[in-house]
N, C-alpha and C. Protein backbone atom coordinates (compact mmCIF):
# COMPACT_ATOMS: atom_id res chain seq x y z
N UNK A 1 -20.64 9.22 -12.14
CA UNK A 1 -19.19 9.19 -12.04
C UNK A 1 -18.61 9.69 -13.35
N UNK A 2 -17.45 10.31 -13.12
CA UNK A 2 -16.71 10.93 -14.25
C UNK A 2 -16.37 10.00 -14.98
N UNK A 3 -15.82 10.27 -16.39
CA UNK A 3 -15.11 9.42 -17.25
C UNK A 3 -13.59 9.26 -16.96
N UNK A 4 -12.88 8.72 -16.47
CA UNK A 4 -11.86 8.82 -15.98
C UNK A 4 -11.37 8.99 -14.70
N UNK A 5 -12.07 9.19 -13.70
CA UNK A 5 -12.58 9.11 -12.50
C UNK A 5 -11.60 7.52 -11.73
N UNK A 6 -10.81 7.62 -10.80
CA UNK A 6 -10.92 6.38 -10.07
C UNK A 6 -11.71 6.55 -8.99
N UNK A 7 -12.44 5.13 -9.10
CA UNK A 7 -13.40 4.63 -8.14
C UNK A 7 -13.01 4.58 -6.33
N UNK A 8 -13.93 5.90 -5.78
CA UNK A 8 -13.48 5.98 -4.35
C UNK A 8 -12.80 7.54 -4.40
N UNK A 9 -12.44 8.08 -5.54
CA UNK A 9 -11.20 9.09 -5.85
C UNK A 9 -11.90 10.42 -4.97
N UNK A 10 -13.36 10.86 -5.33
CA UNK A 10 -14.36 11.62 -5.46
C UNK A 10 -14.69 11.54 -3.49
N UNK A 11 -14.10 10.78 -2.69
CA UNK A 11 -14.15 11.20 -1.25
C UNK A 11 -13.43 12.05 -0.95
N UNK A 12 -14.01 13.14 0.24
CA UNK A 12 -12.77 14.15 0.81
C UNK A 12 -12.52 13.39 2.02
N UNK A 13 -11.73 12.66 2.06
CA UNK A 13 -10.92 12.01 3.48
C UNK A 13 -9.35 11.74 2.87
N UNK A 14 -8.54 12.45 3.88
CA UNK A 14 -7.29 11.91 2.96
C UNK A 14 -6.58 10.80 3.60
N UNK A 15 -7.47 9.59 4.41
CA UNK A 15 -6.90 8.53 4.20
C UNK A 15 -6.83 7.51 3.58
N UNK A 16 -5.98 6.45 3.12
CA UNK A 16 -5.93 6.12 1.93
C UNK A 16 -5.10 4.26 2.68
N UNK A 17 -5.84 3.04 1.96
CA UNK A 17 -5.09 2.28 2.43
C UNK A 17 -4.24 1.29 1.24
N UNK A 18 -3.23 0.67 1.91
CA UNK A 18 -2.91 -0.15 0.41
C UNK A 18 -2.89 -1.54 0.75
N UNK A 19 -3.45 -2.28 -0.39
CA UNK A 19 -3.74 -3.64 -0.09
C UNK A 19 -3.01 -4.80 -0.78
N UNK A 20 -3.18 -5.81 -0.38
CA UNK A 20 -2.04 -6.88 -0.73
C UNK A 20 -2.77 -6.83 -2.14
N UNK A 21 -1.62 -7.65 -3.19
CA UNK A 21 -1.85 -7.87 -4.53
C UNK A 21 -2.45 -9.11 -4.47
N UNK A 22 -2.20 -9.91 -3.62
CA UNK A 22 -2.02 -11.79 -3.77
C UNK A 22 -1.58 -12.16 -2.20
N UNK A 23 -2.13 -13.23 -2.30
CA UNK A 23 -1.70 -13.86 -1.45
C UNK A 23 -0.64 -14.60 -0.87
N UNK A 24 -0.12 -14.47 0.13
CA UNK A 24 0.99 -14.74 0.75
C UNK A 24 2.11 -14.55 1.80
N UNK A 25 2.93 -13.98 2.07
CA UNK A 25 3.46 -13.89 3.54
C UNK A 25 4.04 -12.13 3.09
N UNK A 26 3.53 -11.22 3.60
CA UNK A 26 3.86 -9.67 3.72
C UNK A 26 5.60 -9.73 4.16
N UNK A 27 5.83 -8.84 3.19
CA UNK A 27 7.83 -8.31 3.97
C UNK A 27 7.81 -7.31 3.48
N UNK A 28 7.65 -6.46 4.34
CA UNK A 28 8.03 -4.62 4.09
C UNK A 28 9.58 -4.72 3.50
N UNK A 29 9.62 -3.38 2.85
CA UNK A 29 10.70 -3.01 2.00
C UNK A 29 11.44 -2.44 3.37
N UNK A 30 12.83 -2.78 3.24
CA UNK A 30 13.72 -2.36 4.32
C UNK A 30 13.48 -0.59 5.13
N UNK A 31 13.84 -0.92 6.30
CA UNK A 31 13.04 0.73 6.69
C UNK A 31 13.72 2.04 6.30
N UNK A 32 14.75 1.28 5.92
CA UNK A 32 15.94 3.02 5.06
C UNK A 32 15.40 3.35 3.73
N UNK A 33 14.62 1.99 3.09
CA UNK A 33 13.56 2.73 1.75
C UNK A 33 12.52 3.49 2.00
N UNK A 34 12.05 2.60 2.73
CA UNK A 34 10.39 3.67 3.35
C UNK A 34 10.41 3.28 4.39
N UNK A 35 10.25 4.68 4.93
CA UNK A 35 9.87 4.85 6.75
C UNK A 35 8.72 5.33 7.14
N UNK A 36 8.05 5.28 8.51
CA UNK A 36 6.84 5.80 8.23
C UNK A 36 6.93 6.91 8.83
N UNK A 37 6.02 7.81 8.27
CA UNK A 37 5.57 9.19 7.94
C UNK A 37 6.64 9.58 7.26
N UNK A 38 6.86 9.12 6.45
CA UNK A 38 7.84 9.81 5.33
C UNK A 38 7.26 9.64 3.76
N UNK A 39 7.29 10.91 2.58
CA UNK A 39 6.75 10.51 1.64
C UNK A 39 6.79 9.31 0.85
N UNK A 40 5.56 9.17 0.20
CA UNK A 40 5.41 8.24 -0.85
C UNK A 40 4.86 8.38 -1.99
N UNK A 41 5.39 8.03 -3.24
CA UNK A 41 4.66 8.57 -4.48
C UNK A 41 4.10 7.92 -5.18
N UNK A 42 3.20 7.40 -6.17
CA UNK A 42 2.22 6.81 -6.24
C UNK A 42 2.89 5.81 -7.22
N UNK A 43 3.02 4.83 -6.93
CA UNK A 43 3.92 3.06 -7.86
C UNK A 43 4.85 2.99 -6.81
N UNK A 44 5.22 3.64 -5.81
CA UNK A 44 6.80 3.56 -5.33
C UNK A 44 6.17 1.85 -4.53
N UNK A 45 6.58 0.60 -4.63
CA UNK A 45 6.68 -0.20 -3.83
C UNK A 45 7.21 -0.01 -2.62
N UNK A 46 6.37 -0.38 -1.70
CA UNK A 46 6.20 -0.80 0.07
C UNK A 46 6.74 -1.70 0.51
N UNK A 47 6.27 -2.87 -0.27
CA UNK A 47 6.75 -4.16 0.50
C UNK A 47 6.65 -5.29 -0.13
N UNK A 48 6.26 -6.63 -0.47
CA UNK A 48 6.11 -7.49 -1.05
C UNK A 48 5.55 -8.44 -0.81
N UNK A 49 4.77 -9.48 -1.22
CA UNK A 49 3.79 -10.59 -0.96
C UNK A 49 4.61 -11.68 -1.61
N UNK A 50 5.02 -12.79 -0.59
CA UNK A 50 5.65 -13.56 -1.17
C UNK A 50 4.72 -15.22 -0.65
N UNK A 51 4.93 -15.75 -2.11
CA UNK A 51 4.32 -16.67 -2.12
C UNK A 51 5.33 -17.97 -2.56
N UNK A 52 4.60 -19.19 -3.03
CA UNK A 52 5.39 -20.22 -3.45
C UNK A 52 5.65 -19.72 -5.07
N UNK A 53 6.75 -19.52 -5.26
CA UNK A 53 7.17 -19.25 -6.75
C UNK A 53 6.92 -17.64 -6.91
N UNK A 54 6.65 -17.19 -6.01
CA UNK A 54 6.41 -15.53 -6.45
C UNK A 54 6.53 -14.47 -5.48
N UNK A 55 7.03 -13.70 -5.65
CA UNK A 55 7.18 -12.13 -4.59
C UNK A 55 6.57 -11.09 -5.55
N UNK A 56 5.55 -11.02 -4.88
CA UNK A 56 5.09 -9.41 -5.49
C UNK A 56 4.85 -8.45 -5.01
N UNK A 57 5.34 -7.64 -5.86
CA UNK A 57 5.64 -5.84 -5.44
C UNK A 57 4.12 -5.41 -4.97
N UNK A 58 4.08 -5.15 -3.32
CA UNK A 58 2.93 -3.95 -2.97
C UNK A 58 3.45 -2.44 -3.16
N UNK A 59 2.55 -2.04 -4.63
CA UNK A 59 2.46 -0.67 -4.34
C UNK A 59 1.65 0.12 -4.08
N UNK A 60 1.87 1.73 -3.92
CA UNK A 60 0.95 2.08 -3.10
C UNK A 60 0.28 2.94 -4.50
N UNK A 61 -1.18 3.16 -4.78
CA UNK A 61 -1.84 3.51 -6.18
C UNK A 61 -1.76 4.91 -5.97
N UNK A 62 -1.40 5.62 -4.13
CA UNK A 62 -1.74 7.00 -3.92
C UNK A 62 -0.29 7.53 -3.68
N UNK A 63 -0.02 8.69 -3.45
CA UNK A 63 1.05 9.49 -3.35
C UNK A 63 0.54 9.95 -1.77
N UNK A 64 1.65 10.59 -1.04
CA UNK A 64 0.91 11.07 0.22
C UNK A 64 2.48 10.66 1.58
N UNK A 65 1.22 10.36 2.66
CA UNK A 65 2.39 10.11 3.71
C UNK A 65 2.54 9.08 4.52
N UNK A 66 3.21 7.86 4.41
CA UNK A 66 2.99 6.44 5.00
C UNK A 66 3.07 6.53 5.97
N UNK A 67 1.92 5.80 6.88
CA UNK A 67 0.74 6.25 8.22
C UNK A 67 0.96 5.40 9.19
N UNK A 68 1.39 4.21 8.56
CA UNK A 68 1.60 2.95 9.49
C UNK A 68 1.62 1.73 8.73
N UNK A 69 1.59 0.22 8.87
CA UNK A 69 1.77 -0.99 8.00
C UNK A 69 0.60 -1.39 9.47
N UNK A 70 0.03 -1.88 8.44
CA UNK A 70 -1.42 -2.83 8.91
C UNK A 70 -0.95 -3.97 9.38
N UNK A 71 -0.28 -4.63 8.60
CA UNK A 71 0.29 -6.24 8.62
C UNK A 71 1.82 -5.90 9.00
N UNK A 72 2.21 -7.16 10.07
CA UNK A 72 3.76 -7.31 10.38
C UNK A 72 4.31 -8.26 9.41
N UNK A 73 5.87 -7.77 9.53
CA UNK A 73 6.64 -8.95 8.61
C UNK A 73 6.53 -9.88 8.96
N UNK A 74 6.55 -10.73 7.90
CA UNK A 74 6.01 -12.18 8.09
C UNK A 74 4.93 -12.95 8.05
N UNK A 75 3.65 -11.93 8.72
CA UNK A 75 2.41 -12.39 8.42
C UNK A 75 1.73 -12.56 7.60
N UNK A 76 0.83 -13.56 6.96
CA UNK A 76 -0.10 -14.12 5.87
C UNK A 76 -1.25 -12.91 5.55
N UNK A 77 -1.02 -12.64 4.55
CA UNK A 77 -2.01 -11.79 3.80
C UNK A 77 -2.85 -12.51 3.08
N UNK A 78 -4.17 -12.03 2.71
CA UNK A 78 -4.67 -12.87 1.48
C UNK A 78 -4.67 -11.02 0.72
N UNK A 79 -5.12 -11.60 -1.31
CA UNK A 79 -5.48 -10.80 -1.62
C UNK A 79 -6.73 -9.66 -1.55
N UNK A 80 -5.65 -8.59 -1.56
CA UNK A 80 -7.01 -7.66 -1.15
C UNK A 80 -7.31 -7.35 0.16
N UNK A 81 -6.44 -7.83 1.16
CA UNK A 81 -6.05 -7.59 2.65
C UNK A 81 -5.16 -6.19 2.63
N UNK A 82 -5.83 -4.88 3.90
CA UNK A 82 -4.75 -3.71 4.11
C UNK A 82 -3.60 -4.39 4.33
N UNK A 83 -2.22 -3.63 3.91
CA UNK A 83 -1.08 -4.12 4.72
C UNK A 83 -1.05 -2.80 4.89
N UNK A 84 -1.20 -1.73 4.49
CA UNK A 84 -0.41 -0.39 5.02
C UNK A 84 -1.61 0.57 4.90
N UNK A 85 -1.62 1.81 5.59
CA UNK A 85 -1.94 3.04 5.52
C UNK A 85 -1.57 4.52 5.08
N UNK A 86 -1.87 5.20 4.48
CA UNK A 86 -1.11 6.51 4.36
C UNK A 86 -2.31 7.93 4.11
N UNK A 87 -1.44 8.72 4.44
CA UNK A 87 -2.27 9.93 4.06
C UNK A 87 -2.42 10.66 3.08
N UNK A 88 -3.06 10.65 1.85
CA UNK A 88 -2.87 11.12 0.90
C UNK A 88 -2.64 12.81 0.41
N UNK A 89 -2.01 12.37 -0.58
CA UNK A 89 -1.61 14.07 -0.93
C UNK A 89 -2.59 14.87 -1.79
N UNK A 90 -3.56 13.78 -2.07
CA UNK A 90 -4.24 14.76 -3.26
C UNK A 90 -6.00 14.12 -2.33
N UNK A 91 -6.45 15.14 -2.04
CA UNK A 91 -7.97 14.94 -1.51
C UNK A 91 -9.01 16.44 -1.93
């Protein structure tokens, strides 16, 4: 592996998934921010994991084209669970 290399980067498939940060109850970002199949650029937050004392920002690490949401609003994520899919721009 390269020096600088992210891990997984080095596949040619350009699908790409994004996963909860933490654990807690998934709420997509309203659908007039992000819609799906519409671009996304790589930090832009998706949605959020909200927990007791905390909401945290899911973002997406890839740039590309949001594919679908894995998880519905409302539902319990743990960390490291898909909530979303997209197609990436760089493969």
């Amino acid at each position: 592996m390269e020096t600088g290399t992210i891990h997984g980067e080095t596949l040619a498939v350009p699908e790409r998934v994004i996963v909860a940060p933490a654990q807690g109850t998934f709420r997509p970002v309203e659908e007039g921010d992000v819609a799906l199949e519409t671009p996304v650029v790589a930090e832009q937050v998706i949605g959020f994991v909200e927990g007791k004392g905390h909401s945290t920002p899911v973002r997406s690490p890839f740039g590309g084209k949001l594919m679908g949401l894995l998880a519905h609003a409302g539902e319990r994520v743990r960390e490291g669970q898909p909530v979303a899919w997209l197609r990436s721009a760089q493969i």
